[in-house]
Protein backbone atom coordinates (compact mmCIF):
# COMPACT_ATOMS: atom_id res chain seq x y z
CA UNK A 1 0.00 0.00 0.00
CA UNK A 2 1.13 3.49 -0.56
CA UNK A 3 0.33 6.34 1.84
CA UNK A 4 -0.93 9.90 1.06
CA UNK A 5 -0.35 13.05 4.21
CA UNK A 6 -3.71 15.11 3.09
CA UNK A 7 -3.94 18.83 4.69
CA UNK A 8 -7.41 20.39 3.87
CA UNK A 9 -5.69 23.51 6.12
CA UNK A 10 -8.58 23.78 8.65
CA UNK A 11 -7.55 27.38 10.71
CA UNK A 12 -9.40 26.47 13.79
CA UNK A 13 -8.32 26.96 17.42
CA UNK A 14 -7.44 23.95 20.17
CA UNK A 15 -11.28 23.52 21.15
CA UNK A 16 -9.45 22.77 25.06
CA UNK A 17 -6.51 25.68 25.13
CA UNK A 18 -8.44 27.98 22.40
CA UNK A 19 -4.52 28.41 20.71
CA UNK A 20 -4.55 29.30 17.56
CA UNK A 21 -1.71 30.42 15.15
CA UNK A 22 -1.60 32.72 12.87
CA UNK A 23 -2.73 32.41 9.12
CA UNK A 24 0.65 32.47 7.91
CA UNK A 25 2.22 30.39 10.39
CA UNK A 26 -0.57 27.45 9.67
CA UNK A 27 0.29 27.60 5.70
CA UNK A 28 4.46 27.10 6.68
CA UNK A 29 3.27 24.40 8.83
CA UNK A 30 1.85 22.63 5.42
CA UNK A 31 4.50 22.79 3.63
CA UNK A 32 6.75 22.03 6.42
CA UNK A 33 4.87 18.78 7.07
CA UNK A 34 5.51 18.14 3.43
CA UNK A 35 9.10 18.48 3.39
CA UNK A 36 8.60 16.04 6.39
CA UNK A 37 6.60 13.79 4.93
CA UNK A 38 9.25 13.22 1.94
CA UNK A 39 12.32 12.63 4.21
CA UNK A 40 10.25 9.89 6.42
CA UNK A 41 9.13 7.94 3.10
CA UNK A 42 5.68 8.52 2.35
CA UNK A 43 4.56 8.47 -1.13
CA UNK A 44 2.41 11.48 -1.82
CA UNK A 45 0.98 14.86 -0.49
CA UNK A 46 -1.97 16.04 -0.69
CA UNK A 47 -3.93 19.40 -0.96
CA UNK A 48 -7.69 19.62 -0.73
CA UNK A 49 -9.79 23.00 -1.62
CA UNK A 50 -12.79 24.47 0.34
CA UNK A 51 -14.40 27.57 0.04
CA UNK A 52 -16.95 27.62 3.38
CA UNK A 53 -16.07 27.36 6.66
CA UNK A 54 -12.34 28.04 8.45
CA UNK A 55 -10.15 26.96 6.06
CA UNK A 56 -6.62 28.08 4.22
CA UNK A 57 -7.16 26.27 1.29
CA UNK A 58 -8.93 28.17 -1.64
CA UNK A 59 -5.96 28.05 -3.67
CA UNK A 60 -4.38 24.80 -3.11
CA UNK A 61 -2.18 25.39 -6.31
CA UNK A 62 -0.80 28.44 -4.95
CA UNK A 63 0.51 25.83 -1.93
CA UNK A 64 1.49 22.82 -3.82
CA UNK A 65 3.92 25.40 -5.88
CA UNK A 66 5.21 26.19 -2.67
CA UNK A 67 6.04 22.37 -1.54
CA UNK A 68 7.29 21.63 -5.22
CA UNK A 69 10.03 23.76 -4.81
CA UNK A 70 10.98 22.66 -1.27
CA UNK A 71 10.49 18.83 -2.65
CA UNK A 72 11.85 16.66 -5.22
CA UNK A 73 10.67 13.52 -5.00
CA UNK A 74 7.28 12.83 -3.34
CA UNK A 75 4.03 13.15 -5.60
CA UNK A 76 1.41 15.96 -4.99
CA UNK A 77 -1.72 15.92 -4.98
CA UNK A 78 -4.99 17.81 -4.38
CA UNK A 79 -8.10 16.34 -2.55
CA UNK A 80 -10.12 17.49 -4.34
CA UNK A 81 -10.07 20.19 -6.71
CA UNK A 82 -13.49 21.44 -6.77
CA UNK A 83 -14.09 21.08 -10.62
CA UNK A 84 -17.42 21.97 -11.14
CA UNK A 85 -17.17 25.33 -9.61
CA UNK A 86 -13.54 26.37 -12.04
CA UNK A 87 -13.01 26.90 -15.23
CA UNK A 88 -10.52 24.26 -16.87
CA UNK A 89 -8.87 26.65 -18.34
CA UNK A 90 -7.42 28.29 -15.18
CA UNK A 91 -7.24 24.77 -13.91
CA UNK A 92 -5.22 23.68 -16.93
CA UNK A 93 -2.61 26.40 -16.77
CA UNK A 94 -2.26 26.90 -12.81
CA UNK A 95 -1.57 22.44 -12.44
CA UNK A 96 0.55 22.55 -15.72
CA UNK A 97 2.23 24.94 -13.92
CA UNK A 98 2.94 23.13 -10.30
CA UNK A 99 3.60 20.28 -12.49
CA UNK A 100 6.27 22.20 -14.28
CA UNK A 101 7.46 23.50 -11.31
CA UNK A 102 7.26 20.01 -9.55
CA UNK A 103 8.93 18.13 -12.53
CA UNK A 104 6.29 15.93 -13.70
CA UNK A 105 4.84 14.94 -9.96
CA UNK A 106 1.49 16.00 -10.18
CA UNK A 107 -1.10 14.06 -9.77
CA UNK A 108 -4.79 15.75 -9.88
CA UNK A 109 -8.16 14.56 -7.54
CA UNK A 110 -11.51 16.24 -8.80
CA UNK A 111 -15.04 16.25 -7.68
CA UNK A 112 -17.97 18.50 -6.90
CA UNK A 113 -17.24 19.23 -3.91
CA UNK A 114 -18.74 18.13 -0.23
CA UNK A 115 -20.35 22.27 1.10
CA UNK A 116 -23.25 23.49 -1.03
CA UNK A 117 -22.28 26.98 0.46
CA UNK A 118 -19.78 26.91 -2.55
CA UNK A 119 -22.12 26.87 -5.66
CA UNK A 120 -24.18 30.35 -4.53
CA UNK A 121 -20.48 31.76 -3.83
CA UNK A 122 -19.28 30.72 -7.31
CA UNK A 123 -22.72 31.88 -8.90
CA UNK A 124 -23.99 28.31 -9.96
CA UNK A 125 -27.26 26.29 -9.55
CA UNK A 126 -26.31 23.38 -6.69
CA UNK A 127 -28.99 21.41 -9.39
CA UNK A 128 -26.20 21.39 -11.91
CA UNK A 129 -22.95 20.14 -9.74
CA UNK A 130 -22.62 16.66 -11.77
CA UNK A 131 -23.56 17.92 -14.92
CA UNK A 132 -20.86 20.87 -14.35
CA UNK A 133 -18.08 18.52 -13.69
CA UNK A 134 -18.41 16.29 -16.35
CA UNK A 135 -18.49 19.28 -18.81
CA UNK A 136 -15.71 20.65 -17.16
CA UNK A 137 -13.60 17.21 -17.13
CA UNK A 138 -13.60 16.62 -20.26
CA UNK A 139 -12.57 19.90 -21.54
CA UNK A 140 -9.76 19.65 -18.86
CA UNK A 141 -8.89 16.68 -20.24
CA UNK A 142 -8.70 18.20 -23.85
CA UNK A 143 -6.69 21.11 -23.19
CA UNK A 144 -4.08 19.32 -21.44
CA UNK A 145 -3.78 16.47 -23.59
CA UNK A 146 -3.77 18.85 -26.98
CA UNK A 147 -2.85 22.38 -28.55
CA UNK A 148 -5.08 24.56 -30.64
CA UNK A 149 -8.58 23.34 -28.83
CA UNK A 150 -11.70 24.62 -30.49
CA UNK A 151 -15.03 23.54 -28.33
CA UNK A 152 -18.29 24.85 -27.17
CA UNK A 153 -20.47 23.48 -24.10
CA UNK A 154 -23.56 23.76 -22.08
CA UNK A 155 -21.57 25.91 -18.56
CA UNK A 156 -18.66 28.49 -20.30
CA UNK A 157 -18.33 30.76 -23.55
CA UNK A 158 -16.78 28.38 -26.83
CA UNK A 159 -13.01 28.43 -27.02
CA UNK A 160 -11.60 28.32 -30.55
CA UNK A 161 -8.14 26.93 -30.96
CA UNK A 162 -6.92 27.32 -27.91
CA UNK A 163 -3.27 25.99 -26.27
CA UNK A 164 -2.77 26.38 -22.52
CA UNK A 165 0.11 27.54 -21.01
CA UNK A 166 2.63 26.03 -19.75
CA UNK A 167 1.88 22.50 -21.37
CA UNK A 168 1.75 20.01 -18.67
CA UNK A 169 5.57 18.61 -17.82
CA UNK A 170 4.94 15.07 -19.25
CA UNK A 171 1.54 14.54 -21.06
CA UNK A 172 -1.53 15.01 -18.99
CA UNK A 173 -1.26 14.07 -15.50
CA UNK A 174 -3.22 11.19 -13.95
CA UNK A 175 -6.71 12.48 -12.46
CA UNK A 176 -8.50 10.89 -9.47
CA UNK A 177 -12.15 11.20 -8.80
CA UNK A 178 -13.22 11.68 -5.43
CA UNK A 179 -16.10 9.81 -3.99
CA UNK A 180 -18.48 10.18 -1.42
CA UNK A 181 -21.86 9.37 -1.65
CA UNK A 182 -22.80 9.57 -5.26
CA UNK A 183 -22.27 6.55 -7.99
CA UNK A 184 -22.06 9.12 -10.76
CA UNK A 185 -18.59 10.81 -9.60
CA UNK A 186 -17.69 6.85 -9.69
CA UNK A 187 -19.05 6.10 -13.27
CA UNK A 188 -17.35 9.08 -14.78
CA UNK A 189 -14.16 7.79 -13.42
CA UNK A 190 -14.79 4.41 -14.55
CA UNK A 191 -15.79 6.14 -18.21
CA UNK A 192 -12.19 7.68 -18.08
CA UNK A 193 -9.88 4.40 -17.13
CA UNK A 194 -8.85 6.79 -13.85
CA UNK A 195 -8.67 5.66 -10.43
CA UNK A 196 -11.06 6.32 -7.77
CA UNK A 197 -10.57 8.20 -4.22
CA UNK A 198 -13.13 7.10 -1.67
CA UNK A 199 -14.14 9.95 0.96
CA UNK A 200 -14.56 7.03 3.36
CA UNK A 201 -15.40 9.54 5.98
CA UNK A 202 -18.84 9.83 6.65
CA UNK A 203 -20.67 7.02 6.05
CA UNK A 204 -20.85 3.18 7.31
CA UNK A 205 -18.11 0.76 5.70
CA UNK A 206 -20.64 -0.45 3.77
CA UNK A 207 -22.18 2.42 1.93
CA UNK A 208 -18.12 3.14 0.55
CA UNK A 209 -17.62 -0.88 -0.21
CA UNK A 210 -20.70 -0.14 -2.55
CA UNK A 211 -19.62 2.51 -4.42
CA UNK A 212 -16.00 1.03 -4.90
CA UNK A 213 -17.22 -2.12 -6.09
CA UNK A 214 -19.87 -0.52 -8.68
CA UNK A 215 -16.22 1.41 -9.81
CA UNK A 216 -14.87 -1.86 -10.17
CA UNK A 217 -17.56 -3.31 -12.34
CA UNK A 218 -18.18 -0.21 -14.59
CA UNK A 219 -14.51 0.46 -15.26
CA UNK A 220 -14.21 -3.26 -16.82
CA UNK A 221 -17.43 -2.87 -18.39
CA UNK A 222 -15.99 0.01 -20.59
CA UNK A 223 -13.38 -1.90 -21.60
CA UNK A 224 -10.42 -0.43 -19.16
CA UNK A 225 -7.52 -2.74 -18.09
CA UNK A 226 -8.96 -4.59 -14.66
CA UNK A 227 -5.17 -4.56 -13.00
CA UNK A 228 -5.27 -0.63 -12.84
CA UNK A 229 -8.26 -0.21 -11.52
CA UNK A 230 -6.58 1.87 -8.25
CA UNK A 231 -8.84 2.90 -5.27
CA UNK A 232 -7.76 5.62 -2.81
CA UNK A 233 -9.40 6.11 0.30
CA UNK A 234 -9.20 8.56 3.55
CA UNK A 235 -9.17 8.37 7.10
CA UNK A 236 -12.47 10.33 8.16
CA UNK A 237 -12.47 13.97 9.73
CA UNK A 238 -11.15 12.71 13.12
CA UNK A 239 -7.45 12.67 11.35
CA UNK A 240 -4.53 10.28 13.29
CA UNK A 241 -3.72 9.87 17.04
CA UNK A 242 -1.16 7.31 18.05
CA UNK A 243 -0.31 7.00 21.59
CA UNK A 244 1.76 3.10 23.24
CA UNK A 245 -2.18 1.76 23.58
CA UNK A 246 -5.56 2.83 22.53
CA UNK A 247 -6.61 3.44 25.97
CA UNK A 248 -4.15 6.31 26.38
CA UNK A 249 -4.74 7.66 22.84
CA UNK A 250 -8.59 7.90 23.65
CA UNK A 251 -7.26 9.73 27.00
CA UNK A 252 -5.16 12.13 25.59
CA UNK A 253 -7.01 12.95 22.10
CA UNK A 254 -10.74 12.70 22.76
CA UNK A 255 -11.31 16.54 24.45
CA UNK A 256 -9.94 17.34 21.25
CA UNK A 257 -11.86 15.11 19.04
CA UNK A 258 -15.01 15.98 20.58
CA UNK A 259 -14.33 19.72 20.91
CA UNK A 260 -13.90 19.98 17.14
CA UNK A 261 -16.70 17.77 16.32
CA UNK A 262 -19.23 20.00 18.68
CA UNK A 263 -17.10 23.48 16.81
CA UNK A 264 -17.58 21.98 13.12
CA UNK A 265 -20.36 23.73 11.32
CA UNK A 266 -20.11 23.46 7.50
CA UNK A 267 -22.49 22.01 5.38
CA UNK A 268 -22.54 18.68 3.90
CA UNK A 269 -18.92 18.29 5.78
CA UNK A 270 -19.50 17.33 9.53
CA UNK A 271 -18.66 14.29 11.13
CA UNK A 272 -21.59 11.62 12.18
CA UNK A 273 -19.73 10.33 15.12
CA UNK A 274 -20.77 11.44 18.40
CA UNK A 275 -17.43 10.74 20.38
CA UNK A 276 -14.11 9.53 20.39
CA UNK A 277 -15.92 6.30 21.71
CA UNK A 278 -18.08 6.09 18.35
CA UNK A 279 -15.24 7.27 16.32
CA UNK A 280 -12.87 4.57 17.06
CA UNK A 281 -15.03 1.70 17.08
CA UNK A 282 -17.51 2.53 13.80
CA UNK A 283 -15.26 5.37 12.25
CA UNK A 284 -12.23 5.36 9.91
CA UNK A 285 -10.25 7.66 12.37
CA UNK A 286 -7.06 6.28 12.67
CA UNK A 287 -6.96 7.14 16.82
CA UNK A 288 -4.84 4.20 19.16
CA UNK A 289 -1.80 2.27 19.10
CA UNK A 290 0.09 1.79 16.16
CA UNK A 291 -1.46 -2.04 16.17
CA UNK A 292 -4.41 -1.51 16.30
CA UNK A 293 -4.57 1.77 13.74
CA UNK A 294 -2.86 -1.04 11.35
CA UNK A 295 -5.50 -3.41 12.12
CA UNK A 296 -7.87 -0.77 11.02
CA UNK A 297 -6.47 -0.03 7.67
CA UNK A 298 -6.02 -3.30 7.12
CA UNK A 299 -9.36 -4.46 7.61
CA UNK A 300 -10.21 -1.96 5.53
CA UNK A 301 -8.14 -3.12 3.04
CA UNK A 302 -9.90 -6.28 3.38
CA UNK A 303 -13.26 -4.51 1.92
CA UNK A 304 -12.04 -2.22 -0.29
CA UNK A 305 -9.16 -3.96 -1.96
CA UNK A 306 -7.50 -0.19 -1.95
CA UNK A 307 -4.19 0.64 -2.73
CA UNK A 308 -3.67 4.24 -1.54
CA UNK A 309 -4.50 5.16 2.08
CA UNK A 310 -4.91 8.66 3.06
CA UNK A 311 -5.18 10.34 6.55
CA UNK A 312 -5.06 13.76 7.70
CA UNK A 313 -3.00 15.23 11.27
CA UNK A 314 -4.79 16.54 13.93
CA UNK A 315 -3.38 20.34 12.89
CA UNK A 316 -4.45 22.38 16.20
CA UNK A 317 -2.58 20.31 18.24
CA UNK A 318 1.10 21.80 18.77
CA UNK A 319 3.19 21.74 15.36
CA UNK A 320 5.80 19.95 17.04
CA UNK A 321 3.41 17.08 18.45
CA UNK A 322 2.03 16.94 14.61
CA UNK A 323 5.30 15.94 13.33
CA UNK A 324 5.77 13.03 16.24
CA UNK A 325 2.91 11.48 14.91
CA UNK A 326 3.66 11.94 11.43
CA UNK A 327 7.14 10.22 12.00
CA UNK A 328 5.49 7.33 14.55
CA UNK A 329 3.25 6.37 11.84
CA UNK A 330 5.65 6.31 9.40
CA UNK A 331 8.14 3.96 11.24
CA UNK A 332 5.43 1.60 12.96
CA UNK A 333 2.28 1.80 11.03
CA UNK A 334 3.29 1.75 7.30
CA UNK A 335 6.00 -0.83 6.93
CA UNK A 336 3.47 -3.61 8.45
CA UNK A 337 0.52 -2.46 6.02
CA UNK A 338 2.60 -2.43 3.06
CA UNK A 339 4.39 -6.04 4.25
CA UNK A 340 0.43 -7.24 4.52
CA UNK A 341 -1.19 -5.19 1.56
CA UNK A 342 1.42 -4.73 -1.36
CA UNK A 343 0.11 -2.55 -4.72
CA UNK A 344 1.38 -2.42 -8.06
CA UNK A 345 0.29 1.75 -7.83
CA UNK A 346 3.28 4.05 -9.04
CA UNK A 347 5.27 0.57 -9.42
CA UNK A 348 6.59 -0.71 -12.91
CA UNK A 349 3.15 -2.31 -13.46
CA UNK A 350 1.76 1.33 -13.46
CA UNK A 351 1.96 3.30 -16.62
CA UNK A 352 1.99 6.23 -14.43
CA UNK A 353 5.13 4.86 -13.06
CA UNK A 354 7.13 5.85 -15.87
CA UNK A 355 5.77 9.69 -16.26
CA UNK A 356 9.35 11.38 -15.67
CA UNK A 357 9.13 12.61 -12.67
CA UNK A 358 11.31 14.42 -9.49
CA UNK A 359 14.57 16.76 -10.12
CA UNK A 360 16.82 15.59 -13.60
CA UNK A 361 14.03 13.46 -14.69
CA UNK A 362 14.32 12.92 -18.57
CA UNK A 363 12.19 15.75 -20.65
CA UNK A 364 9.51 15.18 -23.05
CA UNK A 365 6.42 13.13 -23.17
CA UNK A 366 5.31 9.24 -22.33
CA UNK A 367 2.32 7.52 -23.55
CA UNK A 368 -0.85 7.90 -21.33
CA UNK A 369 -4.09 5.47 -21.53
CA UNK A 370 -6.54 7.04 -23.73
CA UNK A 371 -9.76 7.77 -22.05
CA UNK A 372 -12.86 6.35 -23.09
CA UNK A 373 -15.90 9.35 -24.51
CA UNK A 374 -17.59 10.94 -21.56
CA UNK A 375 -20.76 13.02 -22.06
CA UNK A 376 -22.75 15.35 -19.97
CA UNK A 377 -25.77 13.97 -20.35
CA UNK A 378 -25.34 12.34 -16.58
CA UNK A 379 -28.30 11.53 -14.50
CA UNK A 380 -28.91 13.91 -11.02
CA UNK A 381 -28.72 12.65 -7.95
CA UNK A 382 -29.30 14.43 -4.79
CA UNK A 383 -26.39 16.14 -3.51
């Protein structure tokens, strides 16, 4: 298994102490943790974007830039950018450019988005959120993949032979879709041959084990190779705790858990899980000793067959306490998962895998899968 650090930069205070840094200090501490994260081993970083509620991350480009230039070998990522509410062309040029900048390490997550509050912001109908990303997909999809685009759609004004700049570092970079209660963000990643990221936050085991397996089934249905059919998923909105036994973790973590959880407010993005009590027992936080958080995972692993696992610090804790965890995880959590649950992502079996990638990689371009035709015409589910 591979293993993703992903910072939605929450900005809230220490629901016990009420400490609270400053904005600027809390965006160092990202990329700090990044430059962490690639010196203990893990494979991939990850930015996500929200546009409601105490965050720091409405322009996750703007911070991946910042990490690609203090990095040189670990991938980035974003989780998610919130595609329906962009225009691709912006998208197109400000990702070619942190892969440019990041030497071919890009990798891009997209979805609709989890907070309604966004689509009033962004002056768009809620109603239209899949309709808008599958539009907008495919014409990100066209402009990085060719030069002199001419198209016309349902959600912008035509574009007539059109090239973004710069041109992505290495042919278009792979694209995630991010799932979390919807089967139509999973059939339009199943139309495309991409992998999948599941939320896994939110909702019983089950309801995610559903939607992964429906991925599995469409993306061999339309014809895609079965062995890179690759499945991400996250770690809830309770983040990572590790303390010598579960007992102690619960002691020393739950005010915390459960001050946040009663301070969360934003639409469509709060946690079900009433304690730390609930959390660890029926939620994917990853809160206890380092056996039993790999127990979790892997039993995870055991339903969703995934490959990347992604989980999230507990960022209004101190800075310094952050980074213990990160580094305890890294040296007793991940090399028993990967021993137990080994993946052929970003390995020679990948086609991904041999994207140039990371400081002196070779220029130019490698073959990448070609997608099969998405259209807009997507039914509507409920948000």
């Amino acid at each position: 298994m591979k293993f993703q650090v992903l910072d939605i930069v929450p900005h809230q205070r220490h629901p016990v102490t009420g400490a609270l840094v400053s904005a600027a200090e809390r965006l160092h501490q990202v990329v700090e943790t990044a430059v962490r994260a690639e010196e203990l081993g893990y494979d991939s970083f990850s930015v996500g974007e929200r546009h409601a509620g105490n965050f720091l991350s409405s322009s996750p480009a703007t911070i991946l830039a910042a990490i690609a230039v203090r990095t040189t070998t670990i991938r980035l990522h974003t989780g998610v950018t919130v595609l329906s509410i962009l225009d691709p062309v912006r998208v197109a040029e400000d990702y070619a450019t942190v892969d440019q900048l990041s030497r071919g390490r890009l990798e891009v997550g997209i979805g609709k988005g989890n907070e309604v509050a966004q689509y009033p912001l962004f002056g768009l109908d809620l109603a239209d959120q899949w309709e808008l990303l599958a539009e907008k997909y495919a014409l990100l999809r066209r402009l990085w993949a060719g030069e002199r685009v001419s198209w016309s759609g349902r959600f912008r004004p035509p574009l007539e032979e059109v090239t973004t700049l710069p041109r992505p570092y290495a042919g278009t970079p792979r694209v995630w879709h991010g799932s979390a209660t919807s089967l139509t963000s999973v059939e339009l990643a199943a139309r495309w041959g991409d992998p999948l990221f599941s939320a896994n936050a939110i909702q019983p085991r089950h309801n995610y084990q559903v939607l992964i397996d429906h991925y599995r089934r469409q993306h061999t249905a339309h014809g895609h190779n079965p062995a890179h059919q690759y499945v991400g998923a996250g770690a809830g909105a309770g983040g990572i705790f590790l303390a010598d036994t579960t007992q102690e973790a619960r002691k020393q973590f739950g005010p915390v858990y459960e001050g946040l959880t009663r301070a969360r407010n934003v639409p469509g993005n709060n946690s079900p899980f009433r304690d730390i009590d609930h959390a660890i027992a029926e939620g994917p936080s990853l809160v206890g000793s380092p056996q039993q958080v790999t127990d979790k995972i892997l039993s995870y692993h055991q339903a969703y067959g995934h490959d990347l696992q992604a989980f999230s610090l507990p960022t209004t804790l101190p800075f310094q306490k952050q980074l213990e965890i990160l580094e305890r995880f890294a040296l007793e959590v991940v090399p028993a998962v990967r021993a137990e649950a080994p993946t052929t992502l970003w390995e020679d079996e990948d086609p991904w895998a041999r994207r140039p990638r990371g400081v002196g990689a070779a220029e130019g371009l490698v073959p990448v899968p070609s997608p099969a035709p998405v259209t807009t015409s997507i039914p509507q589910e409920r948000p």
